[in-house]
PDB file of N, CA and C in Angstrom:
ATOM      1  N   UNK A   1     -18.128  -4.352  -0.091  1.00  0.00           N
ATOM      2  CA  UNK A   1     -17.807  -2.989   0.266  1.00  0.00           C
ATOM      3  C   UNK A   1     -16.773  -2.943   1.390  1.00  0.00           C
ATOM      4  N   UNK A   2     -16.891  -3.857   2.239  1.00  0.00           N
ATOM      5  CA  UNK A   2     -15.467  -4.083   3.663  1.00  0.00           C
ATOM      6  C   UNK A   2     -14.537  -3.988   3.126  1.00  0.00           C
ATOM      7  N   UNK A   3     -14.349  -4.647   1.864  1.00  0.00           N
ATOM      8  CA  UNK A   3     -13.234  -5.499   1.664  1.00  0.00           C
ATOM      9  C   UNK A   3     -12.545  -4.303   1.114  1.00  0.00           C
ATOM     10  N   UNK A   4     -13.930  -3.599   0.018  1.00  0.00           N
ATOM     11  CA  UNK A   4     -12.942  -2.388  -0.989  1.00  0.00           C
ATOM     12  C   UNK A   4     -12.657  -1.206  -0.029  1.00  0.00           C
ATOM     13  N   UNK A   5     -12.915  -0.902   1.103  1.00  0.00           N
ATOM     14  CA  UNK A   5     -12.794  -0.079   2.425  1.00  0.00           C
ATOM     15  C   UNK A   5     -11.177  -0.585   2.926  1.00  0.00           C
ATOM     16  N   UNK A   6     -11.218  -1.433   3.404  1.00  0.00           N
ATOM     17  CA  UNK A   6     -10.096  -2.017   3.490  1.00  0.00           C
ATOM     18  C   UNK A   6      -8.602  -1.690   2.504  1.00  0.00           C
ATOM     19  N   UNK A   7      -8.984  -2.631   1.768  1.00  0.00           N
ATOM     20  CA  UNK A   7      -8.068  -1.990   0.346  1.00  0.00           C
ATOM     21  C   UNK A   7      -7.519  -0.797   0.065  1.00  0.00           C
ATOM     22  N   UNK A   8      -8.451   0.355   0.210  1.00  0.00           N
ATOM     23  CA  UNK A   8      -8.521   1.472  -0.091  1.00  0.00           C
ATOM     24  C   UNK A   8      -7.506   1.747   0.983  1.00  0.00           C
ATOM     25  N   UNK A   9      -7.813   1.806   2.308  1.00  0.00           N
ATOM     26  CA  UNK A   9      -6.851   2.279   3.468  1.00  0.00           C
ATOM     27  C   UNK A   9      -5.197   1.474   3.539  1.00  0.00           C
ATOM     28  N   UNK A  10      -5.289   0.534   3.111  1.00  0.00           N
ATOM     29  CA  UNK A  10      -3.739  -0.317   2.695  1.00  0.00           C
ATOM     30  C   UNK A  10      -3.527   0.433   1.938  1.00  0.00           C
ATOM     31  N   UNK A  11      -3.635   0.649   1.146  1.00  0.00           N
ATOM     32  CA  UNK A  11      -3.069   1.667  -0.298  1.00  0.00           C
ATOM     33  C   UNK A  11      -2.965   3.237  -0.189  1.00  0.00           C
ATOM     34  N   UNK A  12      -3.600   3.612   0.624  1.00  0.00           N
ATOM     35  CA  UNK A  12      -3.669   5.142   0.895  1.00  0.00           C
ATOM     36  C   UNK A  12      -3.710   5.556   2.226  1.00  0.00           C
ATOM     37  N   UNK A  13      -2.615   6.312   2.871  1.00  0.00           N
ATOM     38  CA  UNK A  13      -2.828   7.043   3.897  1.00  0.00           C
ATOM     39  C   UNK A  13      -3.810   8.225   3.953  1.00  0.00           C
ATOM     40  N   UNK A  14      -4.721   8.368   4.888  1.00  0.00           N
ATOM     41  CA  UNK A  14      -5.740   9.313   5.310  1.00  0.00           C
ATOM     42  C   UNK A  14      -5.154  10.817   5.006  1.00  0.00           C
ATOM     43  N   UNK A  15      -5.988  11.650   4.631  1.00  0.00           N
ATOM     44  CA  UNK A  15      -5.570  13.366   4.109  1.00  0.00           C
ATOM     45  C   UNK A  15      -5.199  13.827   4.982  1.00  0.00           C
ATOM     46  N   UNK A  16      -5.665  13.320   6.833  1.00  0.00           N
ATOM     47  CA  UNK A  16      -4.566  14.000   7.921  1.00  0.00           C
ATOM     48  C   UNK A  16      -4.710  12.966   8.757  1.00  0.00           C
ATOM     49  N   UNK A  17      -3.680  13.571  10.002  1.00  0.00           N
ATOM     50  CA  UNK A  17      -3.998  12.684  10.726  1.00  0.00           C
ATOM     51  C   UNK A  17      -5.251  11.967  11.529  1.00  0.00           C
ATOM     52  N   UNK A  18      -5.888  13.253  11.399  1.00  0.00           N
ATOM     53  CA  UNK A  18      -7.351  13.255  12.514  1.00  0.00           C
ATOM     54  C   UNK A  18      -8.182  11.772  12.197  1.00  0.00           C
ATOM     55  N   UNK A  19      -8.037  12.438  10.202  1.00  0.00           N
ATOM     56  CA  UNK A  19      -8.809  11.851   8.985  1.00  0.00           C
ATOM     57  C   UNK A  19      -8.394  10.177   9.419  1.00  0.00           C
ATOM     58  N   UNK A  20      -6.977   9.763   9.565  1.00  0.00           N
ATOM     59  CA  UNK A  20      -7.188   8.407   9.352  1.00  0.00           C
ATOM     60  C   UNK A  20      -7.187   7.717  11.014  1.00  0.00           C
ATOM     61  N   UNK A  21      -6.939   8.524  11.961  1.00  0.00           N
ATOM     62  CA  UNK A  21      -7.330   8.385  13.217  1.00  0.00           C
ATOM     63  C   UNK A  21      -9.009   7.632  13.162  1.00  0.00           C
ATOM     64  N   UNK A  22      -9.917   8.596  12.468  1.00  0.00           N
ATOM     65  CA  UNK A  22     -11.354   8.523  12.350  1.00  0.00           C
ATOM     66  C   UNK A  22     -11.805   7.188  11.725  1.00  0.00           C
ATOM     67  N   UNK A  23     -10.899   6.897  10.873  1.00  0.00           N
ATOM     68  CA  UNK A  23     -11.330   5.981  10.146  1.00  0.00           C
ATOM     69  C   UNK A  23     -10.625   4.670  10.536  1.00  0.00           C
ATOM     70  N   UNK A  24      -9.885   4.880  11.906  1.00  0.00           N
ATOM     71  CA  UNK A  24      -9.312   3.507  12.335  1.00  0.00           C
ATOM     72  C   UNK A  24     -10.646   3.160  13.570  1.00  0.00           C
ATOM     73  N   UNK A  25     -10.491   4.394  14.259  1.00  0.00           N
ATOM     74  CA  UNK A  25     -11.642   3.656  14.870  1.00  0.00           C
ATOM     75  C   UNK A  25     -13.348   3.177  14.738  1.00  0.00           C
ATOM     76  N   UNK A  26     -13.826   4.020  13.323  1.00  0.00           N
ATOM     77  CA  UNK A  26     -14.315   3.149  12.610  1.00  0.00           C
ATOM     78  C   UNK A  26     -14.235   1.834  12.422  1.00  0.00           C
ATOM     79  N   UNK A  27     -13.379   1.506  12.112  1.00  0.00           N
ATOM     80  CA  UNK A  27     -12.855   0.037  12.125  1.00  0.00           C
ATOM     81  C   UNK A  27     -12.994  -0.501  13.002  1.00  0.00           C
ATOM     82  N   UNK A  28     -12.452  -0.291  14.189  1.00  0.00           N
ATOM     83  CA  UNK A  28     -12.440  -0.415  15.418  1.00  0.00           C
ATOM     84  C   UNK A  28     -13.811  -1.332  16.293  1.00  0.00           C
ATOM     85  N   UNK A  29     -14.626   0.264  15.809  1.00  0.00           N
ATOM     86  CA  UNK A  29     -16.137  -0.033  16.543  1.00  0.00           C
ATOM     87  C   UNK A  29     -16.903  -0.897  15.442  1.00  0.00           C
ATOM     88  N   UNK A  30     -16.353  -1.347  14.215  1.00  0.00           N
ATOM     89  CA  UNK A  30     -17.326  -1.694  13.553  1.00  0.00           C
ATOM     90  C   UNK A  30     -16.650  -3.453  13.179  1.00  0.00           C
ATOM     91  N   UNK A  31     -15.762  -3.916  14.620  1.00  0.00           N
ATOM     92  CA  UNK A  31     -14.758  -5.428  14.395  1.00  0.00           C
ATOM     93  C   UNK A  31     -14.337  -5.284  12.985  1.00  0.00           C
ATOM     94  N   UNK A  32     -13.657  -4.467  11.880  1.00  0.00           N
ATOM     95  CA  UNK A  32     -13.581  -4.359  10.759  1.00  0.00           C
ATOM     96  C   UNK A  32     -11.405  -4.930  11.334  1.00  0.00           C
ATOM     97  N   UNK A  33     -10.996  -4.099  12.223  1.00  0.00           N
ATOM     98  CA  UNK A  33      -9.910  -3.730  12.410  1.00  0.00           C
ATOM     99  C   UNK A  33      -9.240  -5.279  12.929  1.00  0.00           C
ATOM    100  N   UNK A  34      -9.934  -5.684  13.777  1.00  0.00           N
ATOM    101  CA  UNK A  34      -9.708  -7.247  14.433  1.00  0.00           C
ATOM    102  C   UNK A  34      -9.549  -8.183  13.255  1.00  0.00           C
ATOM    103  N   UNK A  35     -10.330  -8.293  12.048  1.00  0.00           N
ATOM    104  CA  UNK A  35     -10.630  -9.159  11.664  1.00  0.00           C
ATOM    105  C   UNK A  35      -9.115  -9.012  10.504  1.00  0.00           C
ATOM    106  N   UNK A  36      -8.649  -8.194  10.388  1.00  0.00           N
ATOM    107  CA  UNK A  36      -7.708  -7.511   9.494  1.00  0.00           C
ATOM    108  C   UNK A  36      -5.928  -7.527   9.974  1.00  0.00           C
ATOM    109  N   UNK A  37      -5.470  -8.317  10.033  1.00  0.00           N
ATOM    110  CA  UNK A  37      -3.841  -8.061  10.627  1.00  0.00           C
ATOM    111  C   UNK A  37      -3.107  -7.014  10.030  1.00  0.00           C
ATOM    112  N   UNK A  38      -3.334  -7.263   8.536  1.00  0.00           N
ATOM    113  CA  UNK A  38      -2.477  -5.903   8.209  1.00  0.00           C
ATOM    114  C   UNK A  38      -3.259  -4.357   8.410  1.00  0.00           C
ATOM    115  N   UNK A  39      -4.397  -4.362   8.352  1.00  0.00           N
ATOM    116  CA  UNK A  39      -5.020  -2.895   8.979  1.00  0.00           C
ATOM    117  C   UNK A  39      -3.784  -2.344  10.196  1.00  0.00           C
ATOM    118  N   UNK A  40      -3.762  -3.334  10.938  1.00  0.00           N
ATOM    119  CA  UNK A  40      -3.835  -2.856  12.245  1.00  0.00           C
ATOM    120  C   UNK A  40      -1.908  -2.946  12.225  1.00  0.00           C
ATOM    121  N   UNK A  41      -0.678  -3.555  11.311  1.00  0.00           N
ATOM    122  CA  UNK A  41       0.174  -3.286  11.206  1.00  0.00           C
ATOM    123  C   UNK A  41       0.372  -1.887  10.350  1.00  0.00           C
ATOM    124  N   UNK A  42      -0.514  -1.834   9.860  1.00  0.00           N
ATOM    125  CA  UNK A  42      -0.617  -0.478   8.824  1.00  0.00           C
ATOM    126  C   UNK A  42      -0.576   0.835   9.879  1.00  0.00           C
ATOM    127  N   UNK A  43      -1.734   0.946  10.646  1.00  0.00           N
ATOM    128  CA  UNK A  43      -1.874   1.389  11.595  1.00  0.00           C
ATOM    129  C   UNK A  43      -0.616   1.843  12.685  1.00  0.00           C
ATOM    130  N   UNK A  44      -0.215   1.045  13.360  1.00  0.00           N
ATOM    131  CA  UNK A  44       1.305   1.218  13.772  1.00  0.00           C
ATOM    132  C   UNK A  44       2.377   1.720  12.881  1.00  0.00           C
ATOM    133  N   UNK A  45       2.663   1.324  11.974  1.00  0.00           N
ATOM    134  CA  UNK A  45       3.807   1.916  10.913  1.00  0.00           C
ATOM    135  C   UNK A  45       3.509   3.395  10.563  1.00  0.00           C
ATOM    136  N   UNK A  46       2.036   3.797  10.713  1.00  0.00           N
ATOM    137  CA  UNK A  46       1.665   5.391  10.298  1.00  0.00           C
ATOM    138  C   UNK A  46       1.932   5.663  11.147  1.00  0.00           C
ATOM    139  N   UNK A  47       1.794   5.660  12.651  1.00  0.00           N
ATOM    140  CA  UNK A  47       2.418   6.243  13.776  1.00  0.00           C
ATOM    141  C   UNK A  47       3.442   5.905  13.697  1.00  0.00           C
ATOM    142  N   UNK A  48       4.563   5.169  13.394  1.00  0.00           N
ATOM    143  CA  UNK A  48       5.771   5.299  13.575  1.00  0.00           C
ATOM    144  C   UNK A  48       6.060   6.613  12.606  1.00  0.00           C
ATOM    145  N   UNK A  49       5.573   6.731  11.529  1.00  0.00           N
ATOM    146  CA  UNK A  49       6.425   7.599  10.721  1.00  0.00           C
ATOM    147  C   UNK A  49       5.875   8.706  10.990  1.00  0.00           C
ATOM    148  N   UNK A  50       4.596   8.981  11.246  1.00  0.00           N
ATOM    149  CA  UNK A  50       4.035  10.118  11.353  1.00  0.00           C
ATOM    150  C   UNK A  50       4.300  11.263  12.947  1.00  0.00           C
ATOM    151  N   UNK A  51       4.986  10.352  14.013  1.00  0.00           N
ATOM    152  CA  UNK A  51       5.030  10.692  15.103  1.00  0.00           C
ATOM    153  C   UNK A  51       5.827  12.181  15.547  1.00  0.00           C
ATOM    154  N   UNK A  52       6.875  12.199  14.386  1.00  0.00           N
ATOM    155  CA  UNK A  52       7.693  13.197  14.884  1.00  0.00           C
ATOM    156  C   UNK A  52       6.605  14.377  14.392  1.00  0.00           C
ATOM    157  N   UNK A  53       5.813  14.452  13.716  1.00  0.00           N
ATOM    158  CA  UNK A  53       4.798  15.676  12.912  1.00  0.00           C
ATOM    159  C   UNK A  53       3.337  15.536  13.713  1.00  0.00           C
ATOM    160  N   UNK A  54       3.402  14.850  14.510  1.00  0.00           N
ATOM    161  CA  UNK A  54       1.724  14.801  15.080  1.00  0.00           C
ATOM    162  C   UNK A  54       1.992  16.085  15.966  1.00  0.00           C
ATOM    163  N   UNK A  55       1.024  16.529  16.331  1.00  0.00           N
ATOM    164  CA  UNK A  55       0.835  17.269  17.524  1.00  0.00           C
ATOM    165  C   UNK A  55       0.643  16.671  18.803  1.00  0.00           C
ATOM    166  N   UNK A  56       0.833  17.376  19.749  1.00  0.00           N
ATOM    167  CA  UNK A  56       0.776  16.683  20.916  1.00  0.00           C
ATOM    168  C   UNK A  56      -0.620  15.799  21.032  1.00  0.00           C
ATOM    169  N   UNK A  57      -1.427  16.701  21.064  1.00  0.00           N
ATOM    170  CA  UNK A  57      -2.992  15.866  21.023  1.00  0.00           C
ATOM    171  C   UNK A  57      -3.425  14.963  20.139  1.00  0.00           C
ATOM    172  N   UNK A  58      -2.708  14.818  18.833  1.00  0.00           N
ATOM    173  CA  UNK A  58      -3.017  13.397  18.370  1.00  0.00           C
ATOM    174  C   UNK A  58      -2.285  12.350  18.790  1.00  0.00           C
ATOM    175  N   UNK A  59      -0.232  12.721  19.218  1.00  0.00           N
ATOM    176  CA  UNK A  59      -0.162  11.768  19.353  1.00  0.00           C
ATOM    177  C   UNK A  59      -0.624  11.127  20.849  1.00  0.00           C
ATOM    178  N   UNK A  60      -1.217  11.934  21.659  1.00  0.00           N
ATOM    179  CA  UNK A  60      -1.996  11.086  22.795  1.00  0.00           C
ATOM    180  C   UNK A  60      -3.162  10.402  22.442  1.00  0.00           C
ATOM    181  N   UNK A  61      -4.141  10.515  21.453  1.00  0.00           N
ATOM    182  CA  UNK A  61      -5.071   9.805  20.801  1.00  0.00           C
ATOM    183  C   UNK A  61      -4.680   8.971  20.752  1.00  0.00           C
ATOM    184  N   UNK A  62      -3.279   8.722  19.635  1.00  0.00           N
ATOM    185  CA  UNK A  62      -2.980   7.281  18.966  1.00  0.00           C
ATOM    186  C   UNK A  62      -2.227   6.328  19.930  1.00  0.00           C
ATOM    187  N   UNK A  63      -1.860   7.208  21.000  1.00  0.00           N
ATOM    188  CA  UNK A  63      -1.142   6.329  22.023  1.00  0.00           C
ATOM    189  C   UNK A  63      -2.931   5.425  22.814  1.00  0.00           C
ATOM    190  N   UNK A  64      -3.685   6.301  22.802  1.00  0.00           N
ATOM    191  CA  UNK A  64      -4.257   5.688  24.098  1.00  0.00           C
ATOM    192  C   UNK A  64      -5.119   4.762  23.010  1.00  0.00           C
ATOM    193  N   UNK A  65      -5.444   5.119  21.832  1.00  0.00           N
ATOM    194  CA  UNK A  65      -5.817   4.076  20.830  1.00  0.00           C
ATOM    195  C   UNK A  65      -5.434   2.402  20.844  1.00  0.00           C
ATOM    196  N   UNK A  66      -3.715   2.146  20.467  1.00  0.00           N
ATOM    197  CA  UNK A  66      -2.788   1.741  20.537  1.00  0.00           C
ATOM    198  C   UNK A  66      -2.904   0.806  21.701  1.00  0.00           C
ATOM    199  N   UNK A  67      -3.020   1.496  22.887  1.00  0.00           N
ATOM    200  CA  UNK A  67      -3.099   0.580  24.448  1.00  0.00           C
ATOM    201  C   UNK A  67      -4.515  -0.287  24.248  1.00  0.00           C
ATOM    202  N   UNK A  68      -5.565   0.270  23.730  1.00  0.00           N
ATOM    203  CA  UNK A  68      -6.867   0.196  24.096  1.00  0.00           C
ATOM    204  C   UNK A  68      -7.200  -1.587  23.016  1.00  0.00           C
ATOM    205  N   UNK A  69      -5.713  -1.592  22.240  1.00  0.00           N
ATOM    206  CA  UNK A  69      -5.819  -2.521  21.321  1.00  0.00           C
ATOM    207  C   UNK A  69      -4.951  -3.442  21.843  1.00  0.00           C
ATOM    208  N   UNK A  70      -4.482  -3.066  22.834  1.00  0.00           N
ATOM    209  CA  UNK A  70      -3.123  -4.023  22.920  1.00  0.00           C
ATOM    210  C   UNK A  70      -1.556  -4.070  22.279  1.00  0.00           C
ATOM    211  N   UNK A  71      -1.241  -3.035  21.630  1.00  0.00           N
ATOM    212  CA  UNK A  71      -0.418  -2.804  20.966  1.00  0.00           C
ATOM    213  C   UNK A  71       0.493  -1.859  21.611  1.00  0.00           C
ATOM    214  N   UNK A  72       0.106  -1.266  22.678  1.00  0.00           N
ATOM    215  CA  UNK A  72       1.273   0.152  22.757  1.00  0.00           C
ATOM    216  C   UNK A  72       2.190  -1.221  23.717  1.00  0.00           C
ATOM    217  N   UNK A  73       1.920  -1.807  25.208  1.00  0.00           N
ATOM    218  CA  UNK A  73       2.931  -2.164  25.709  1.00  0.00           C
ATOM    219  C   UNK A  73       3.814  -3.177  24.935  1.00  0.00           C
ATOM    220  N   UNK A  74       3.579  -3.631  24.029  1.00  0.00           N
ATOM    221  CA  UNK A  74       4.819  -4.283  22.970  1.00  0.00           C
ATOM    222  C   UNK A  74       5.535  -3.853  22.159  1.00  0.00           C
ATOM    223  N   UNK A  75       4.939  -1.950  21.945  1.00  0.00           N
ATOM    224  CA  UNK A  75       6.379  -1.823  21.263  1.00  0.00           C
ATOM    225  C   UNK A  75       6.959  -1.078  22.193  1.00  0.00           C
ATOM    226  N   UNK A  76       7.893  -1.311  22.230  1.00  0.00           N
ATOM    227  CA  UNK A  76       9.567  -0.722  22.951  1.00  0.00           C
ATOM    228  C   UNK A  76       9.904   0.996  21.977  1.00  0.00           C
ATOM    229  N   UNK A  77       9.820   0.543  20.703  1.00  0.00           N
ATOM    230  CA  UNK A  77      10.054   1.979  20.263  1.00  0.00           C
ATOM    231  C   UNK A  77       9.309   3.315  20.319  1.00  0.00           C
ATOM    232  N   UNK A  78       7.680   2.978  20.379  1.00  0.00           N
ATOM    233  CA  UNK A  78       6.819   3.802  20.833  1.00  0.00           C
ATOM    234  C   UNK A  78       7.280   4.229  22.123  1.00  0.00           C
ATOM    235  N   UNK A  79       7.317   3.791  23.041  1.00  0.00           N
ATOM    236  CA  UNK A  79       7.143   4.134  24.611  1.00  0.00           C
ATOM    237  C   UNK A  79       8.717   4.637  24.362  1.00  0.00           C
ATOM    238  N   UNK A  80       9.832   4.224  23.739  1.00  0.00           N
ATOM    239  CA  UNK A  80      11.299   5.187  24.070  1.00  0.00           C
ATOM    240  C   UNK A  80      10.201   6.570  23.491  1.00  0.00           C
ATOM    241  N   UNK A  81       9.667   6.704  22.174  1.00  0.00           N
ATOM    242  CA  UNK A  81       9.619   7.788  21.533  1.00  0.00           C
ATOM    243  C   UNK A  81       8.851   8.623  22.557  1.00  0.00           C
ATOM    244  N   UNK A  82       7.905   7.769  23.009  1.00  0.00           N
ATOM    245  CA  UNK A  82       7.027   8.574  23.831  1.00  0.00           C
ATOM    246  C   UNK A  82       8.056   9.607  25.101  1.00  0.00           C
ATOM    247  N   UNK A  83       8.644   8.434  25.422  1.00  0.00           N
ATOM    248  CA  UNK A  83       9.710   9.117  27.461  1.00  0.00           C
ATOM    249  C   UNK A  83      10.193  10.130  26.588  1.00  0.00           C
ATOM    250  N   UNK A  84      10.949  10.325  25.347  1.00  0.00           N
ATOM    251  CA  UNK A  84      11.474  11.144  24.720  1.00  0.00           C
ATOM    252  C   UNK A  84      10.540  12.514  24.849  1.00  0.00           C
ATOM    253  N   UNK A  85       9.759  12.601  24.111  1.00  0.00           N
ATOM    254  CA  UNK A  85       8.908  13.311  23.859  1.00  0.00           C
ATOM    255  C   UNK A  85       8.584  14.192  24.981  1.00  0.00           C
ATOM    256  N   UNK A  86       8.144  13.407  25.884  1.00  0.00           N
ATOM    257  CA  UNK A  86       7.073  14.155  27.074  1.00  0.00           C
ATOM    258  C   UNK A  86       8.049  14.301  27.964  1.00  0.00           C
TER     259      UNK A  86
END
């Protein structure tokens, strides 16, 4: 069932943002996300594309998400998008 959970989210982006927000940190709390490299490149690439359409309050979710994983201070393009932004 991990595995077809998994699968399922590689292949399909979440119905919103909230939706696949919810279901990352699912992952998250449940070591599903760690154990997974591409989850968690998947993950980043939806915020890249999704960023200009988030609302402010998700994209502070996915930012503080992002840090909480280790991922926001390595990308360079997040944090321009971010100074941009705010």
């Amino acid at each position: 069932m991990r595995q077809a959970l998994i699968e399922m989210t590689l292949n399909n982006y979440g119905s919103s943002d909230r939706d696949f927000y919810e279901l990352f940190k699912y992952y998250e709390d449940n070591n599903i996300l760690s154990e997974n490299e591409n989850l968690l490149a998947q993950l980043r690439h939806y915020v890249e594309q999704r960023f200009d359409y988030m609302d402010r309050s998700m994209i502070l979710l996915y930012s503080e998400f992002l840090k909480d994983l280790g991922m926001f201070f390595d990308d360079r393009s997040l944090i321009e998008k971010l100074d941009h932004y705010f």
